[in-house]
Structure formats: C-alpha cells, structure tokens
N, C-alpha and C. Protein backbone atom coordinates (compact mmCIF):
# COMPACT_ATOMS: atom_id res chain seq x y z
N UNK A 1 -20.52 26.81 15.57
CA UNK A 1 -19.61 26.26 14.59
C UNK A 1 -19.45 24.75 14.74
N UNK A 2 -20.02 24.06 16.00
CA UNK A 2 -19.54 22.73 16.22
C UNK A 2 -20.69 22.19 15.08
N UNK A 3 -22.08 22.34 14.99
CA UNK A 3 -23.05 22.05 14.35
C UNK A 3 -22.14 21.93 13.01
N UNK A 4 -21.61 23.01 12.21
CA UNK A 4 -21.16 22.91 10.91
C UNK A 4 -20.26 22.05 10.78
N UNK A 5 -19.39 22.01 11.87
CA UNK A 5 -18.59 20.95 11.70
C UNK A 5 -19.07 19.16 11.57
N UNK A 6 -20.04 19.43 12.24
CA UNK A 6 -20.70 17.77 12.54
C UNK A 6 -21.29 17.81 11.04
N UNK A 7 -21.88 18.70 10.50
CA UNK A 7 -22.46 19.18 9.09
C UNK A 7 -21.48 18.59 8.04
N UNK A 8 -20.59 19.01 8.03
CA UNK A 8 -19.38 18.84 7.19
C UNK A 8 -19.06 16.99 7.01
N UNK A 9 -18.71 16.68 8.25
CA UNK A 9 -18.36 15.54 8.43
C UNK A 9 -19.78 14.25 8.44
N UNK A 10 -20.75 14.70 8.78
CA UNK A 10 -21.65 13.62 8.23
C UNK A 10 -22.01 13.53 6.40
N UNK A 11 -21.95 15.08 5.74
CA UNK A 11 -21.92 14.85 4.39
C UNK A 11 -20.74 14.11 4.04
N UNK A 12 -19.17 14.48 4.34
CA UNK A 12 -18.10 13.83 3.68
C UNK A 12 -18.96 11.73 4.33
N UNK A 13 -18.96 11.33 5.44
CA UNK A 13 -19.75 10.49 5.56
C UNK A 13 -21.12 9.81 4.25
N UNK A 14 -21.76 10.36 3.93
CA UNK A 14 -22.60 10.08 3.08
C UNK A 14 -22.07 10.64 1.85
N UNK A 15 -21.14 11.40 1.31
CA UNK A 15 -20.70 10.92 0.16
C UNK A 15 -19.91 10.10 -0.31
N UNK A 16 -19.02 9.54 0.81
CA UNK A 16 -18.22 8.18 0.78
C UNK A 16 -19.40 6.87 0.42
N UNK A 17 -20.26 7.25 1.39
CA UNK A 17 -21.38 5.89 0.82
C UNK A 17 -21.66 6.00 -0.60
N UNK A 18 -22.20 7.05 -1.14
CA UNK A 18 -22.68 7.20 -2.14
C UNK A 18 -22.01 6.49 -3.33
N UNK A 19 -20.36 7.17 -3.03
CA UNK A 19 -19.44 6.88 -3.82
C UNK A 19 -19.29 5.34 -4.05
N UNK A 20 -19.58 4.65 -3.23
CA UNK A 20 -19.41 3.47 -2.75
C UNK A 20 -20.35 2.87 -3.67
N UNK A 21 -21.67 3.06 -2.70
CA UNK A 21 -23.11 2.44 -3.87
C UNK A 21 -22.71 2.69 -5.75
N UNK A 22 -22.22 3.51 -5.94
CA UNK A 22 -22.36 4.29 -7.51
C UNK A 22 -21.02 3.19 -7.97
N UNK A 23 -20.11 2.94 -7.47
CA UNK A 23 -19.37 2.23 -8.07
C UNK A 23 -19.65 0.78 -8.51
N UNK A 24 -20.66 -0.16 -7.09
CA UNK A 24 -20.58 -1.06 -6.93
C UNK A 24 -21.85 -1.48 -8.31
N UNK A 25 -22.59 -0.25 -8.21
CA UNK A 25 -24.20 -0.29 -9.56
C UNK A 25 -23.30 -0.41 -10.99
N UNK A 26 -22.31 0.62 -11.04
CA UNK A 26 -21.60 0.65 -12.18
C UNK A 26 -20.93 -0.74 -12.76
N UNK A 27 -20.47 -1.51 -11.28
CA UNK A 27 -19.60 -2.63 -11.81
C UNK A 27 -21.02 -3.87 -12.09
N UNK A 28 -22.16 -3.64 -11.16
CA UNK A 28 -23.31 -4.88 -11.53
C UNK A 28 -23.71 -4.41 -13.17
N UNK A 29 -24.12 -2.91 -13.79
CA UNK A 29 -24.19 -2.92 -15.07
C UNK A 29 -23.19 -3.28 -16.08
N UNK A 30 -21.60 -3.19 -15.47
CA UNK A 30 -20.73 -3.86 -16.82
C UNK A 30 -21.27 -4.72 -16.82
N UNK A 31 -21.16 -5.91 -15.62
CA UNK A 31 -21.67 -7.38 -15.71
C UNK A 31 -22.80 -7.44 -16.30
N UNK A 32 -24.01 -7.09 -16.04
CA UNK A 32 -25.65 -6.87 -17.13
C UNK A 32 -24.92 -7.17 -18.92
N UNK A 33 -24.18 -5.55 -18.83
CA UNK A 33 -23.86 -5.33 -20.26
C UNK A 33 -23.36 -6.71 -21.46
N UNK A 34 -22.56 -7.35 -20.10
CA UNK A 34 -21.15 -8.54 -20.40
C UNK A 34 -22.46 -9.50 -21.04
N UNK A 35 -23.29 -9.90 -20.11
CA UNK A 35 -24.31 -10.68 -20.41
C UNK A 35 -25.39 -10.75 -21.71
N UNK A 36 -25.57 -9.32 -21.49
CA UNK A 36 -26.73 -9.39 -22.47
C UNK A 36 -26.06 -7.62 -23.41
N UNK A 37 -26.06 -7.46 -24.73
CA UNK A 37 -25.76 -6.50 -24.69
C UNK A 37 -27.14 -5.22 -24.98
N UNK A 38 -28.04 -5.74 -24.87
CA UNK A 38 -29.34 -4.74 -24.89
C UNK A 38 -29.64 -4.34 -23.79
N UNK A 39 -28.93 -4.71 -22.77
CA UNK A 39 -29.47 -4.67 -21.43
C UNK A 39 -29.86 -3.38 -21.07
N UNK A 40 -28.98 -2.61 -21.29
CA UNK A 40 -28.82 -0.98 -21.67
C UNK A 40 -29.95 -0.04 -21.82
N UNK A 41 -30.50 -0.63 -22.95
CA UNK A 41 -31.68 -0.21 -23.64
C UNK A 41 -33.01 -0.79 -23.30
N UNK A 42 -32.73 -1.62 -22.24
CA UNK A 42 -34.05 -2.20 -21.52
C UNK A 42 -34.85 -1.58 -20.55
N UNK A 43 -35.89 -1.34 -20.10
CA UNK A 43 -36.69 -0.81 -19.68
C UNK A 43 -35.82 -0.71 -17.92
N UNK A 44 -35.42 -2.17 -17.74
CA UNK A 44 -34.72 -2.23 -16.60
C UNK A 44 -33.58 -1.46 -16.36
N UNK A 45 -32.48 -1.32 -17.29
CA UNK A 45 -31.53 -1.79 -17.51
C UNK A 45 -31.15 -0.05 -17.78
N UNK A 46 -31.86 0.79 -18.09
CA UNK A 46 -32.37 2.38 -18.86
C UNK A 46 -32.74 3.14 -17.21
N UNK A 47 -33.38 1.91 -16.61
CA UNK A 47 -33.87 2.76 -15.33
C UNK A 47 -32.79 2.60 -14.14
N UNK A 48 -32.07 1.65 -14.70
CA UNK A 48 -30.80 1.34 -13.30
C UNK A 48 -29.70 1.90 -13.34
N UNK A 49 -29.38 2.55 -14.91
CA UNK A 49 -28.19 3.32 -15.08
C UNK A 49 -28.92 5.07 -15.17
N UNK A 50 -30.04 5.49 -15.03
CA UNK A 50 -30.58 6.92 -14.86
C UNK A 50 -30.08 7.08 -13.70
N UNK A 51 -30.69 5.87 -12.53
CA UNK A 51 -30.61 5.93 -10.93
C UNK A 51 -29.24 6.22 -10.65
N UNK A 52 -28.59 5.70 -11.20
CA UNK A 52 -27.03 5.30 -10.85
C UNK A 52 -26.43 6.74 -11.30
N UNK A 53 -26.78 7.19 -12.44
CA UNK A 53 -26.13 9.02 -12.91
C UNK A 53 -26.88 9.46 -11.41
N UNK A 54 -28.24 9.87 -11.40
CA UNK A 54 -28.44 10.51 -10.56
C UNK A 54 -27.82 10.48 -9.22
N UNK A 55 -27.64 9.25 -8.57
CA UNK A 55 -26.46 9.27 -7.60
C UNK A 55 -25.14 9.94 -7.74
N UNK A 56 -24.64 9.42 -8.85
CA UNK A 56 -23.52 10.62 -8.90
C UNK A 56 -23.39 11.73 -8.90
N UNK A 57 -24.39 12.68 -9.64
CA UNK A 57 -25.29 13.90 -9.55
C UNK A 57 -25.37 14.23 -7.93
N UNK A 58 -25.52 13.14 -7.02
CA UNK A 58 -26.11 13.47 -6.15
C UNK A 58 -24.51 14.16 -4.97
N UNK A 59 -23.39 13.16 -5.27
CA UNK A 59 -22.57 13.22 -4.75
C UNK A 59 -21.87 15.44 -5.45
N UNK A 60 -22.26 15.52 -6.28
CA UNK A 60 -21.79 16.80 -7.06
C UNK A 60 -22.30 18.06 -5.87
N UNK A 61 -23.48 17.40 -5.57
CA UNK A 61 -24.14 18.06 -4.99
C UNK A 61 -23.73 18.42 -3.23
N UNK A 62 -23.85 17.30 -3.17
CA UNK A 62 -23.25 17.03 -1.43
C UNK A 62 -21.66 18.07 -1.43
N UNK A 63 -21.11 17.53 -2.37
CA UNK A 63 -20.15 17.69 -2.37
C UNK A 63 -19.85 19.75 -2.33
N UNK A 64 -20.85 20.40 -3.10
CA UNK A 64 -21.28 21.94 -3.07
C UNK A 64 -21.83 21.80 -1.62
N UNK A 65 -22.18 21.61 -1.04
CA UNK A 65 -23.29 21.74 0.20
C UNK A 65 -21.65 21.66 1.18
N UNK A 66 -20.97 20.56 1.20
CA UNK A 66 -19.85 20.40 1.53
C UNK A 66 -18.97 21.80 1.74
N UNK A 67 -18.90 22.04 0.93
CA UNK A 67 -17.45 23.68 0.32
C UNK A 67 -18.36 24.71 1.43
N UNK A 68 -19.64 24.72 0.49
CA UNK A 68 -20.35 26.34 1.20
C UNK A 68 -20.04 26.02 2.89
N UNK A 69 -20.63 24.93 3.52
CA UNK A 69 -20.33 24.62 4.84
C UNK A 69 -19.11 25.28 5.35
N UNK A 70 -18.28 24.98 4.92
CA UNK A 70 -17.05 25.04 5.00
C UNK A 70 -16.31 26.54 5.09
N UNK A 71 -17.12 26.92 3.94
CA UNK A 71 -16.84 28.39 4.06
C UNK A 71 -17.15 29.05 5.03
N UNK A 72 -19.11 28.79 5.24
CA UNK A 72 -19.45 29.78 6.46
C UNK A 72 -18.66 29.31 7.65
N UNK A 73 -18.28 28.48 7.91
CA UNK A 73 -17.20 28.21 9.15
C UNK A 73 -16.42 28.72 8.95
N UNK A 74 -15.75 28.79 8.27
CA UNK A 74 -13.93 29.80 8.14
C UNK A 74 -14.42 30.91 7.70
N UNK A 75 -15.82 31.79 7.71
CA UNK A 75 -16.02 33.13 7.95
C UNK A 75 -16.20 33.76 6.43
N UNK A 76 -16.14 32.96 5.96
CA UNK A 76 -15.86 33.36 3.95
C UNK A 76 -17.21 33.32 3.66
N UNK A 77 -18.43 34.09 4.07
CA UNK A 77 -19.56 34.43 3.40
C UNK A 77 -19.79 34.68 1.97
N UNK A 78 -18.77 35.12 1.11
CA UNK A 78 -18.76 35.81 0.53
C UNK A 78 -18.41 35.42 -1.30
C-alpha cells in the first residue's frame, strides 16, 4: 500500500504541474490572440492550442488514474 500511496501523491504532483503549464499556454495564447487576431487559425497558433486541450485532457486523466488508486488502497475494488 506504501507504493500506492507514493502512486497517488506523485500523480497529484504532476497534475499540479500540468495544471500549471495549461494555464500559463492559455494566458501566452490570450496574449497571441490580443496581438494578432488570426493567430488562432494559424498553422502555429491551431497547433499550440490542440497541445494545450490535450494537456488538459491529460490532467482528466491523471486525475481517473488518481481516484482508481485510491480506491484500490481503501479496499473499494469494486
């Protein structure tokens, strides 16, 4: 159970980063947006806000991996 626990606590760990990175991409694309307003629709600009969902996506995820952990430690297989 110590393993799950270290389990638990390095995901809550890397979804704090995540959370972190995803905000800081979000606030560099307002600024993009502020600038230019096609930015969006730019080849760049299309591929930096996919990356940026998928991070969040990613945190959805951690965040399930998180619970189930959690469960099999407190015995809730089920």
């Amino acid at each position: 159970m110590a393993k799950l626990t270290k389990i638990i606590s390095q995901i809550e760990t890397h979804i704090e980063e995540i959370r972190d990175e995803v905000y800081t991409r979000e606030e560099q694309a307002d600024n993009q947006i502020d600038k230019w307003n096609g930015w969006e629709d730019s080849e760049k600009g299309s591929d930096y806000i996919a990356k940026t969902e998928a991070l969040d996506e990613l945190i959805d995820l951690l965040f399930e991996a998180q619970e189930k952990a959690g469960k099999i430690k407190n015995g809730d297989y089920y």
